[in-house]
Structures are given as structure tokens and as C-alpha cells.
Protein backbone atom coordinates (compact mmCIF):
# COMPACT_ATOMS: atom_id res chain seq x y z
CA UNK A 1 -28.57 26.59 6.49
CA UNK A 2 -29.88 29.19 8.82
CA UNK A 3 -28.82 26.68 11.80
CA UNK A 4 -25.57 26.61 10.35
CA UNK A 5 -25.30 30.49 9.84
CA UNK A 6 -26.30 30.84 13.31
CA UNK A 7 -23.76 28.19 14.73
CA UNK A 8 -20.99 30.40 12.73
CA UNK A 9 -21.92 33.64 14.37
CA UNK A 10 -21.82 32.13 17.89
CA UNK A 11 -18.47 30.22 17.22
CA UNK A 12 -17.07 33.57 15.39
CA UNK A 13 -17.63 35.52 18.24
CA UNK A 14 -16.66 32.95 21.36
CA UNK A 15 -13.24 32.38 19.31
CA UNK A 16 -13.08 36.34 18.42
CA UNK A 17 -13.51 36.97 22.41
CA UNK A 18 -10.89 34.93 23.04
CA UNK A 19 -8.25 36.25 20.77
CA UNK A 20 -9.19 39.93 22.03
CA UNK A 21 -8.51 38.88 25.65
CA UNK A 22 -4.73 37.82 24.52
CA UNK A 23 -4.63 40.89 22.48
CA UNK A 24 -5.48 43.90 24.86
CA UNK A 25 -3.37 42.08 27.36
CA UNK A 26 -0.41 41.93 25.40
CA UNK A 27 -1.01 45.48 24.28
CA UNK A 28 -0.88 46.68 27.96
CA UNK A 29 2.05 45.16 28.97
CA UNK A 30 3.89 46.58 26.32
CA UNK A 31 3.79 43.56 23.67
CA UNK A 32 3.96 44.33 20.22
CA UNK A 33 1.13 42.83 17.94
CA UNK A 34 2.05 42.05 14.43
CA UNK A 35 -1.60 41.80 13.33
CA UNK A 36 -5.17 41.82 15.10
CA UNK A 37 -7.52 40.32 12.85
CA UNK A 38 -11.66 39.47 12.66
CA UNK A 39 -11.88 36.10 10.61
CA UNK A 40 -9.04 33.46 9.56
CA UNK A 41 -6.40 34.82 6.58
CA UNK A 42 -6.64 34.89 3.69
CA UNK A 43 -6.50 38.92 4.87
CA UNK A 44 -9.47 41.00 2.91
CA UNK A 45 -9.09 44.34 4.07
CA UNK A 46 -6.78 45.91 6.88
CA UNK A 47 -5.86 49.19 8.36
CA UNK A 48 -2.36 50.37 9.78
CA UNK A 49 -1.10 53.41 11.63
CA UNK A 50 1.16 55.39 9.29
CA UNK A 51 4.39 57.14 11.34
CA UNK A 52 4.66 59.92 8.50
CA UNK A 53 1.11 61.41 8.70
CA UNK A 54 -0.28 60.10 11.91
CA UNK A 55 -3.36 58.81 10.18
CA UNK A 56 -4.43 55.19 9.24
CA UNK A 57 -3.92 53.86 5.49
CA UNK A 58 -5.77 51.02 4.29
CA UNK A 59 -4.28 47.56 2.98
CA UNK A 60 -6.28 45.10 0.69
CA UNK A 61 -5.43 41.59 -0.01
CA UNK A 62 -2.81 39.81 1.78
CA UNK A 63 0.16 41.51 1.46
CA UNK A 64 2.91 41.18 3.83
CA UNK A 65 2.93 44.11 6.00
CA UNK A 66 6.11 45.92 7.45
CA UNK A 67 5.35 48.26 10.23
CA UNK A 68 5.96 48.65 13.74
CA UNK A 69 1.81 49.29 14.33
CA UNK A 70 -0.12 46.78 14.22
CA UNK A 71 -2.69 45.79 11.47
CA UNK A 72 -6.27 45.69 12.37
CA UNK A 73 -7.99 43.29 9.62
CA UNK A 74 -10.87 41.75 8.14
CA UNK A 75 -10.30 38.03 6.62
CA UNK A 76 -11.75 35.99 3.72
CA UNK A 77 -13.22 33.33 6.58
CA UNK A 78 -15.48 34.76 9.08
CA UNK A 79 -14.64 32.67 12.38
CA UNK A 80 -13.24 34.07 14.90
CA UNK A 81 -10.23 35.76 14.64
CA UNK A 82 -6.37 35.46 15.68
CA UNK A 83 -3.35 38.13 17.22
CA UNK A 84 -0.20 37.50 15.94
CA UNK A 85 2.23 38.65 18.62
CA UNK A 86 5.58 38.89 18.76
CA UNK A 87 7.95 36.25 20.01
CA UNK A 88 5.11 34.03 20.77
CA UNK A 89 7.49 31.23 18.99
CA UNK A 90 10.46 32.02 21.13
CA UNK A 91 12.65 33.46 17.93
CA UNK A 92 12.48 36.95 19.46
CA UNK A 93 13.94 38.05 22.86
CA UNK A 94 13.37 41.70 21.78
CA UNK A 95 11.96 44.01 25.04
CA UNK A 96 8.79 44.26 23.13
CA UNK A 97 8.57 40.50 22.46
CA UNK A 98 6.19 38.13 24.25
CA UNK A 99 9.49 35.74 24.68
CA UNK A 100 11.23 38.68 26.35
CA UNK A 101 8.53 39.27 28.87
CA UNK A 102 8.70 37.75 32.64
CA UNK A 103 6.97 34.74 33.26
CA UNK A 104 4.30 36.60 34.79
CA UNK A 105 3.54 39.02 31.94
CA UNK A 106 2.99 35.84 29.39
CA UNK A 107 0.84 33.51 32.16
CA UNK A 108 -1.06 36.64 32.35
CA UNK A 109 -1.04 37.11 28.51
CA UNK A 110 -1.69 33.44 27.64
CA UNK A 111 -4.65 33.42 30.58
CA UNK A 112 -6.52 36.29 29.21
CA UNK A 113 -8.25 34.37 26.44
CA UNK A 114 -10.02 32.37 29.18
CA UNK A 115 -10.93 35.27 31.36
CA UNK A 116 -12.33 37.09 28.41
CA UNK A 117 -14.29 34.04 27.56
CA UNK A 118 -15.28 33.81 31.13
CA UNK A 119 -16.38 38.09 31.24
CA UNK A 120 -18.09 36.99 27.76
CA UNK A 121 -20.53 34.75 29.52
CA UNK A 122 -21.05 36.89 32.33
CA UNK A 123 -22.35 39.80 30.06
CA UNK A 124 -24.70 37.09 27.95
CA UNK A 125 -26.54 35.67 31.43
CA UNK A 126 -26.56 39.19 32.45
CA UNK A 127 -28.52 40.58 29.04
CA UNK A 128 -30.34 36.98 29.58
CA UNK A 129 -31.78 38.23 33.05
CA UNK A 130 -32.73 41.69 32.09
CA UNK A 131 -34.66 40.49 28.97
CA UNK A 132 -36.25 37.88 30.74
CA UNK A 133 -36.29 34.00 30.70
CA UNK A 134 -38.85 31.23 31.88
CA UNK A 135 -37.95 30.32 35.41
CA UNK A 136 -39.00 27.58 37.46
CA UNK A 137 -41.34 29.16 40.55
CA UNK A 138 -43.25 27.90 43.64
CA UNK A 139 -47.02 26.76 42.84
CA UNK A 140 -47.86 29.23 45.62
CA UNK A 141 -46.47 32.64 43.44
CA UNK A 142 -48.66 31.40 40.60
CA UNK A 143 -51.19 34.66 41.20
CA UNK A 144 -48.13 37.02 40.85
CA UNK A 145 -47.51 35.99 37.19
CA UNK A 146 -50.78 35.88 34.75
CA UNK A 147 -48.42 33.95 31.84
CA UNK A 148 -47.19 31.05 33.94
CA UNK A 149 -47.15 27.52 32.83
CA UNK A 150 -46.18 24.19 33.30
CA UNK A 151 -43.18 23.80 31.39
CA UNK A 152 -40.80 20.49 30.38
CA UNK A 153 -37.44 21.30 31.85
CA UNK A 154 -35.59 18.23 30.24
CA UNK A 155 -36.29 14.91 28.92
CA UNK A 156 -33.95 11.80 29.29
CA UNK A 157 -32.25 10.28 26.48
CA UNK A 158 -33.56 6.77 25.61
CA UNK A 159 -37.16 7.21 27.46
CA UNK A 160 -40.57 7.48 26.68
CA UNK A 161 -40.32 10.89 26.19
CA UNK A 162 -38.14 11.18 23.94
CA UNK A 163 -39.62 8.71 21.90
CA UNK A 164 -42.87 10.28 21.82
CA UNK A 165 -41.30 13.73 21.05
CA UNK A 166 -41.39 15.57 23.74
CA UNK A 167 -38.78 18.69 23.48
CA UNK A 168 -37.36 20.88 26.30
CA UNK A 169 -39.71 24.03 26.33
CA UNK A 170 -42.60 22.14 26.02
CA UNK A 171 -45.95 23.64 27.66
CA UNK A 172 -47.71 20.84 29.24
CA UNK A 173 -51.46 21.97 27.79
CA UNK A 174 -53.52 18.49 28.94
CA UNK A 175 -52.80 15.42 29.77
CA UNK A 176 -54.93 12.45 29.24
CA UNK A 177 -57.60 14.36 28.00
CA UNK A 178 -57.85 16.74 31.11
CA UNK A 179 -57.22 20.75 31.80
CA UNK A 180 -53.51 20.70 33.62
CA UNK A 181 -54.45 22.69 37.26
CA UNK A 182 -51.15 21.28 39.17
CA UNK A 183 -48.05 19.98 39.10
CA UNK A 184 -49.16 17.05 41.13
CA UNK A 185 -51.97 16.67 38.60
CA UNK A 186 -49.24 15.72 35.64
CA UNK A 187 -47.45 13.35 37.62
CA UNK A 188 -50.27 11.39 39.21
CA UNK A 189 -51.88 10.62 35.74
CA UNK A 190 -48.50 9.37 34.76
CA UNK A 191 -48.40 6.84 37.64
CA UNK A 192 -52.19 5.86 36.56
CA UNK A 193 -51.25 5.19 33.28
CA UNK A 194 -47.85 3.16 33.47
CA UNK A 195 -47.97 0.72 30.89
CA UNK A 196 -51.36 2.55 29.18
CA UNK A 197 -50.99 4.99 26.23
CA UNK A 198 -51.42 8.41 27.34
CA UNK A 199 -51.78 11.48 25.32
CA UNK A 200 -50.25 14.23 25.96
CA UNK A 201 -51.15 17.79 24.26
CA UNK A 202 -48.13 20.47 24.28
CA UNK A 203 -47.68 23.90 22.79
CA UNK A 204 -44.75 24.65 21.10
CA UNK A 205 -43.49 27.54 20.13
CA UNK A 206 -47.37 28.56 19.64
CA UNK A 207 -47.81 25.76 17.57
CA UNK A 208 -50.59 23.07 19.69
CA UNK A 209 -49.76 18.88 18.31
CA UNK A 210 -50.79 16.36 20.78
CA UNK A 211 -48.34 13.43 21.49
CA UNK A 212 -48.92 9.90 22.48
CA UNK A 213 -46.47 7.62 24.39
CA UNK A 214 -46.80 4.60 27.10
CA UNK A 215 -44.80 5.59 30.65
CA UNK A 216 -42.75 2.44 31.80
CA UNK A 217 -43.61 0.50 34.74
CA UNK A 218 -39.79 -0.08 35.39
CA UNK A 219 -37.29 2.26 35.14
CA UNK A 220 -34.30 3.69 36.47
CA UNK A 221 -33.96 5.99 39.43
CA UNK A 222 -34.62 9.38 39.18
CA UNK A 223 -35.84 9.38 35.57
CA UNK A 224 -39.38 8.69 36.31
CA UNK A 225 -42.14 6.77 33.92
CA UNK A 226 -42.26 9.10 31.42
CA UNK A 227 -38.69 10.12 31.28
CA UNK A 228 -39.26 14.08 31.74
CA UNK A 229 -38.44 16.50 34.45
CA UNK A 230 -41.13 19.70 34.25
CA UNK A 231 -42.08 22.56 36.80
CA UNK A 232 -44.45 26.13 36.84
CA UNK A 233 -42.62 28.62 35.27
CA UNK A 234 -43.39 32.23 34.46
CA UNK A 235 -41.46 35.19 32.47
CA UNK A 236 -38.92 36.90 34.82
CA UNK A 237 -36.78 39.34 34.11
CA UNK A 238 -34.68 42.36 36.21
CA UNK A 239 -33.20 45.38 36.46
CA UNK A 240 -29.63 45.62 34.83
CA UNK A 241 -27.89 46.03 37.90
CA UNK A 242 -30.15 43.19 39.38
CA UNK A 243 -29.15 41.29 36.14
CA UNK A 244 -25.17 41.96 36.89
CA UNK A 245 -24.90 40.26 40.14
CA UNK A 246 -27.42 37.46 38.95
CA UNK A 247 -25.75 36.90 35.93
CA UNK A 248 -22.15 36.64 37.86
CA UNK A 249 -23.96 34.13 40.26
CA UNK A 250 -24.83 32.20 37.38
CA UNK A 251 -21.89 32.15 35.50
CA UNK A 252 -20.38 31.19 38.72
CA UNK A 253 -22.58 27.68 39.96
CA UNK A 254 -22.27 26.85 35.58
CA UNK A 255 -18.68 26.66 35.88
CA UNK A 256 -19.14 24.73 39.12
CA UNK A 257 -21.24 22.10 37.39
CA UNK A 258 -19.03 21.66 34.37
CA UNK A 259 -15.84 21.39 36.45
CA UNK A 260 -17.60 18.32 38.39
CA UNK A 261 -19.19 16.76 35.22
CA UNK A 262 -15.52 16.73 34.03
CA UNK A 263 -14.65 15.41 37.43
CA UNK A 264 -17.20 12.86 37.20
CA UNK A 265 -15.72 11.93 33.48
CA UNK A 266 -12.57 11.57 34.45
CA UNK A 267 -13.47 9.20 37.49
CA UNK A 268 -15.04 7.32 35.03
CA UNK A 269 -12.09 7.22 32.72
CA UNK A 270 -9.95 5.49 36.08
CA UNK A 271 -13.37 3.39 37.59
CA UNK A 272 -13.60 5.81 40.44
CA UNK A 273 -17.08 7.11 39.28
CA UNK A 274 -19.64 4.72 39.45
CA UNK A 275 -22.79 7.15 38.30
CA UNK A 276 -24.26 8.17 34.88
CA UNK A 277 -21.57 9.01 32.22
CA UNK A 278 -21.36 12.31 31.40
CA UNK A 279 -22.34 12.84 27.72
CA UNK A 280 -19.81 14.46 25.14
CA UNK A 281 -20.55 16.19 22.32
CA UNK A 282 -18.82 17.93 18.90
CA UNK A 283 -19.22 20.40 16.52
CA UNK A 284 -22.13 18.46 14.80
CA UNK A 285 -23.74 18.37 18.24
CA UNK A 286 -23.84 21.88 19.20
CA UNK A 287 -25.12 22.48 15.97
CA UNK A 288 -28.02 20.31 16.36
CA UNK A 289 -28.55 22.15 20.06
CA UNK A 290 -28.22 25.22 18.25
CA UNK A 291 -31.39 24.80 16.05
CA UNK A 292 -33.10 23.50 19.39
CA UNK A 293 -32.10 27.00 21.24
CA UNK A 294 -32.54 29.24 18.19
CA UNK A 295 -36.03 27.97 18.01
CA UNK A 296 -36.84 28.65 21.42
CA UNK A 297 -35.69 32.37 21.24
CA UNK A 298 -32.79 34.43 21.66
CA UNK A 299 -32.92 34.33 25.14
CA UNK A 300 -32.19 30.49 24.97
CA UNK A 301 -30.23 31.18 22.32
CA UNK A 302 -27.55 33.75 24.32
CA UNK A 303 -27.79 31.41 27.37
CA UNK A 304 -26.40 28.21 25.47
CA UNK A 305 -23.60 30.44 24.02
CA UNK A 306 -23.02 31.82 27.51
CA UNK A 307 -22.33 27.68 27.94
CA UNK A 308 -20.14 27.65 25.22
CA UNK A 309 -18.13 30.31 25.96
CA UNK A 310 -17.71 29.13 29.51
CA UNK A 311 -16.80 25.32 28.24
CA UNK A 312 -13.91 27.17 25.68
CA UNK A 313 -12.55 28.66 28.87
CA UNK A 314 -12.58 25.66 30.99
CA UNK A 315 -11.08 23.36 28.24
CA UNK A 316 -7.79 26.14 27.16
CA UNK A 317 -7.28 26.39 30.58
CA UNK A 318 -6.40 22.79 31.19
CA UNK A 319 -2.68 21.96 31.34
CA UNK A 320 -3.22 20.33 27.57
CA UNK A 321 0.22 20.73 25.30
CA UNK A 322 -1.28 22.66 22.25
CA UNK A 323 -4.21 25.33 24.38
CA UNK A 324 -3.41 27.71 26.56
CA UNK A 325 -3.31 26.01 29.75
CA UNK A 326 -0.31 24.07 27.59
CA UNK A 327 1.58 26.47 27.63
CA UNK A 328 1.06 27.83 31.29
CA UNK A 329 2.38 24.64 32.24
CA UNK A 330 5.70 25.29 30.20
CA UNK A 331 6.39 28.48 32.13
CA UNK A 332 5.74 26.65 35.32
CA UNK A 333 8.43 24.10 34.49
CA UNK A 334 10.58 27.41 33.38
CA UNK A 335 10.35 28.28 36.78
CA UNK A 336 10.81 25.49 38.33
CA UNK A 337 14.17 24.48 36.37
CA UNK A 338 15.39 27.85 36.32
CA UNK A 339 15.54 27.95 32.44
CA UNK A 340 13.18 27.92 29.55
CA UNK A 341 12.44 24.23 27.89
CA UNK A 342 14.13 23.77 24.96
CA UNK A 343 11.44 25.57 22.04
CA UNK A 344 12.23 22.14 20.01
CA UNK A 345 10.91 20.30 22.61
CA UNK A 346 8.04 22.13 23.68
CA UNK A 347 7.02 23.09 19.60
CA UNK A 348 6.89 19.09 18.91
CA UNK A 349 4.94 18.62 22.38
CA UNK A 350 2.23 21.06 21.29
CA UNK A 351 2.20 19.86 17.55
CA UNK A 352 1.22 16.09 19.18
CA UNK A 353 -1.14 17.72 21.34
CA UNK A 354 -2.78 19.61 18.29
CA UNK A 355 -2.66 16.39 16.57
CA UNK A 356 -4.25 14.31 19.33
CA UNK A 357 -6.88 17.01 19.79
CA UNK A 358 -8.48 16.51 16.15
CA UNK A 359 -8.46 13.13 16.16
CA UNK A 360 -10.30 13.56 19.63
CA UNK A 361 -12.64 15.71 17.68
CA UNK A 362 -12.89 13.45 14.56
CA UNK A 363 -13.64 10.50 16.86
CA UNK A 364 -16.76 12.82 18.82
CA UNK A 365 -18.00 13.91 15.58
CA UNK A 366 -18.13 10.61 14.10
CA UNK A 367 -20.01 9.76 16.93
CA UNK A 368 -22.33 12.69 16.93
CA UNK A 369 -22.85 11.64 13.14
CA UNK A 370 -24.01 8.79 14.24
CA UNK A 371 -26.21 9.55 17.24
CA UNK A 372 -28.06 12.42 15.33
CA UNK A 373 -28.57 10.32 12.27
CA UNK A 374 -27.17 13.01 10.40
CA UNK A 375 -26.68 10.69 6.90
CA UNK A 376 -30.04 9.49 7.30
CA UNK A 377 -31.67 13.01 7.40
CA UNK A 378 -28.96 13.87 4.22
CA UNK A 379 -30.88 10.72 2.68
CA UNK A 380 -34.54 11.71 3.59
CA UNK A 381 -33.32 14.87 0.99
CA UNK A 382 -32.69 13.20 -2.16
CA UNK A 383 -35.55 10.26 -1.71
């Protein structure tokens, strides 16, 4: 439950982010805003300006609202929040209208979301660098940091590893029996010991086990026998202004490697991508990374929603009928034709969109249902 909680918080805030972008936007090209709220309506509590004495008055339940201010409220279901602004459907042409803006004002308004979500992530790898986070470093810095270790950076699905138990943030303690001293130490036993069992004994979260698994003799390039990648790492953190530029350079070579993982997805999609396929994953499978990160620490925990938040601006970007990027498209096509698309049209292009998106999302989390064995571990509960 306190995964769940968690996972609710993060999503609450990336989709709250995102709303605020389209909101202040709006708001400062002169927009009106029907209602800004935190949360999904049913409305709980809101506040509005009130023309006769200048002062706010407060609104509870759901009421409908007529005012030319706009209502800032607090809803029954805590994730995210939403901006209703005016015209958005098309129905107004008013001068404060969304509709009634130039195609620049609403590309700007509709691409705000993402750039918020983007400025988001930037601020979360920043705070990540200044409080400090195990980095990889070279064996030959070890005497400059007293708390570093040798630490599993991933492990392969479908390996040894994995099978044995072996989690990212694992500190290698022994192996085989023996003191680690070196990196080249850890993966020289593991080329003895190809087809042997080996033991390996970790530290977890300050909690010692010791794990036992048998490295293959075959297996496929670049994974290894064993199936992990690990390296020294140590503590580092910076200054904040250290942490600014860092965390920009970061947020930067992310978005690099999730626009050529999508690349790489897409060539597979056509056969022009011959590699590894690029695993996908839902709502049940960021939840189950979300426990994995939470446990680790809030460091972890703040860079995986820096991910997030970066993947939500990528994918509402993308000229999809139904996200952001959608809609882009439409005034593009505005432009190009010299008039708007009919709002028929384009409302039944984005409600097949929509529709197409959550059975996209039904079919990933059926399939993250699966892959987690999520109604096995619901069984393990009532045996």
C-alpha cells in the first residue's frame, strides 16, 4: 500500500506539472482559465476572486461557478490536476479564448505541458546531485572516498542473476568465499566458476544474505556469465550551482537515450532494427520499479521520477491525435491549408486516438500482469 501511495504522489505531481505549464502559459498570453484545479473533479474545495470586494471567497462542493476569475481548487481524487481553458473545444472565438488566439499563442500553450515536464526533471537531477548519489568512479580515486564500494549497476532479465536474486544496488561484499579487493577480482572468479555454483554475499540496504547461482558457460554478447553489470562507486554530491548545470547535462543525454530507444522500437516495428527490443512497460510496471527505487532511497527515488517526467514529455509531444503533440499537428495543417480543420473532424480524430491509447495501455498492463506475476503474489495472500 505504501508502494502504491508513493506511485500516486509521483504520478500526482508529474500530471500536476504538466497542467501548470498549460496554465501559466495561457494566463500570460492573455487566455482566460475557467478553473485551475489540484486533483480530478468531483471539486472539494475552491477559491475565486470576488469583483465587489477584491478579496477571495471560498466555494465547497461542485457547484457550477460563474465568474470571469478563475477558480483555484482542490478535488475529491488526488492525481494530478487539470486547467479548463477557454475555447480549448473551438466553441469560443472570444479575444480571450484559446480558439481566438494565433496559431503561435496555442502551439506555445499546448507545448508548455512538455516543457514544464521537461524543467520538472531538470530541478529533480539537480536536488539529486546536490544531495548526493552513488556514482560509478575510477579504481585509482578509491583513496579519495573512505565509503566506496563495489556496487551492481544492473542485472539482465532472464540470467543467472536474476535468478539468483541479485537486485540493482547491490554491494558486492565476497564472492566465492573471498574479501572483494578489485573489480577484476569479481569478474575473474566468475570466469573460474562457469558452470560451478558460486556464492555470492551482498548487502542490501544494510541488510547482509548471501546468494547462490551457477554463471553460464554460453551466453549472449555483452551480458556476461553471470548476467550483471557492476563498478566502484562512492557517495558524490555538489554544490547547487554545480548541481544546476549537471543536472541540465543529465536531463539532456536521458532524453537522448529515450528518443533512440524509441528509435530503436520503431525500427523494430518496420524490421529495420535488428538489436535487442526495447522493453515497454505500464502502470503496473512503474509501480513495481517504484518499490525497487523507494527502497533504495529518495535519491533513487527523485531520479526515476525525473525519468518519468521526462518519458510524459517525450510521449505528449509526439504528433499522436488525442496528446498534445495531436493537436500541434492540427495547427500545422491550419497553416498549411489556410483554415482551421473542421472541429468535427479533428474531435472524432482525437476521441479514436484516446480510444486506441487505452487499449494500448490495457494490452501493456496485461502484459506487465503477467510478467510480474502480479495474481500469483495476490494468491500467495489468501493461501
Amino acid at each position: 500500500m505504501i508502494t502504491i501511495f508513493i506511485f500516486l504522489i509521483l504520478l500526482g505531481l508529474l500530471v500536476f506539472v504538466h497542467e501548470l505549464g498549460h496554465f501559466l502559459v495561457a494566463k500570460w498570453n492573455g487566455i482566460k482559465s475557467h478553473e485551475f484545479g489540484f486533483g480530478f473533479p468531483p471539486r472539494l474545495v475552491g477559491v475565486v476572486k470576488n469583483d465587489a470586494t477584491g478579496r477571495y471567497k471560498v466555494i465547497w462542493g461542485n457547484r457550477d461557478v460563474k465568474s470571469p476569475h478563475t477558480v483555484y481548487s482542490l478535488n475529491w481524487l488526488p492525481l494530478g490536476g487539470f486547467v479548463k481553458i477557454k475555447g480549448e473545444d473551438g466553441h469560443s472565438q472570444d479575444p480571450d479564448s484559446f480558439a481566438g488566439k494565433s496559431a503561435w499563442i496555442r502551439t506555445k500553450v499546448l507545448g508548455a505541458g512538455v516543457a514544464m515536464n521537461f524543467i520538472f526533471a531538470w530541478l529533480l537531477i539537480s536536488i539529486v546531485f546536490t544531495l548526493g548519489l552513488p556514482q560509478p568512479i575510477d579504481p585509482s580515486q578509491r583513496a579519495q572516498y573512505p565509503d566506496a564500494k563495489i556496487q551492481i549497476l544492473e542485472v539482465k532479465k532472464g540470467t543467472p542473476a536474476e535468478m539468483m536474486g541479485l537486485q540493482l544496488g547491490d554491494e558486492i561484499l565476497t564472492i566465492a568465499g573471498n574479501q572483494i579487493a578489485s573489480l577484476k577480482q569479481v569478474s575473474d572468479t566468475i570466469a573460474e566458476n562457469k558452470g560451478k555454483s558460486l556464492e555470492i554475499k551482498i548487502d542490501r540496504l544494510g541488510k547482509e544474505m548471501v546468494l547462490t547461482g551457477i554463471p553460464r558457460i554460453d551466453y549472449p554478447a555483452g551480458e556476461g556469465a553471470l548476467g550483471i553489470s557492476f563498478s566502484e562507486t562512492a557517495i558524490i554530491s555538489y554544490p547547487w550551482y554545480q548541481s544546476l548545470y549537471r543536472g541540465l547535462e543529465a536531463t539532456y543525454n536521458i532524453t537522448v537515450a529515450i528518443l533512440q530507444a524509441f528509435g530503436r522500437m520503431l525500427g523494430g516495428l518496420f524490421g529495420m532494427e535488428t538489436g535487442a527490443p526495447v522493453d515497454v512497460t505500464g502502470p503496473v510496471g512503474i509501480v513495481y520499479l517504484t518499490k525497487q527505487m523507494s527502497d533504495l532511497g529518495l535519491a533513487y527515488l527523485l531520479q526515476f521520477a525525473a525519468l518519468l517526467s521526462i518519458n510524459l514529455g517525450i510521449i505528449n509531444i509526439l504528433p499522436i491525435p488525442a496528446l498534445d503533440g495531436g493537436r500541434i499537428l492540427f495547427i500545422l495543417i491550419e497553416k498549411l491549408k489556410g483554415s482551421p480543420v473542421s472541429q468535427r473532424v479533428e474531435g472524432m480524430i482525437h476521441q479514436v486516438g484516446f480510444i486506441l491509447l487505452l487499449l494500448l495501455m490495457l494490452l501493456i498492463t496485461f502484459r506487465d500482469v503477467s510478467h510480474f506475476r502480479i495474481l500469483e503474489k495476490i494468491g500467495q495472500l489468501f493461501s
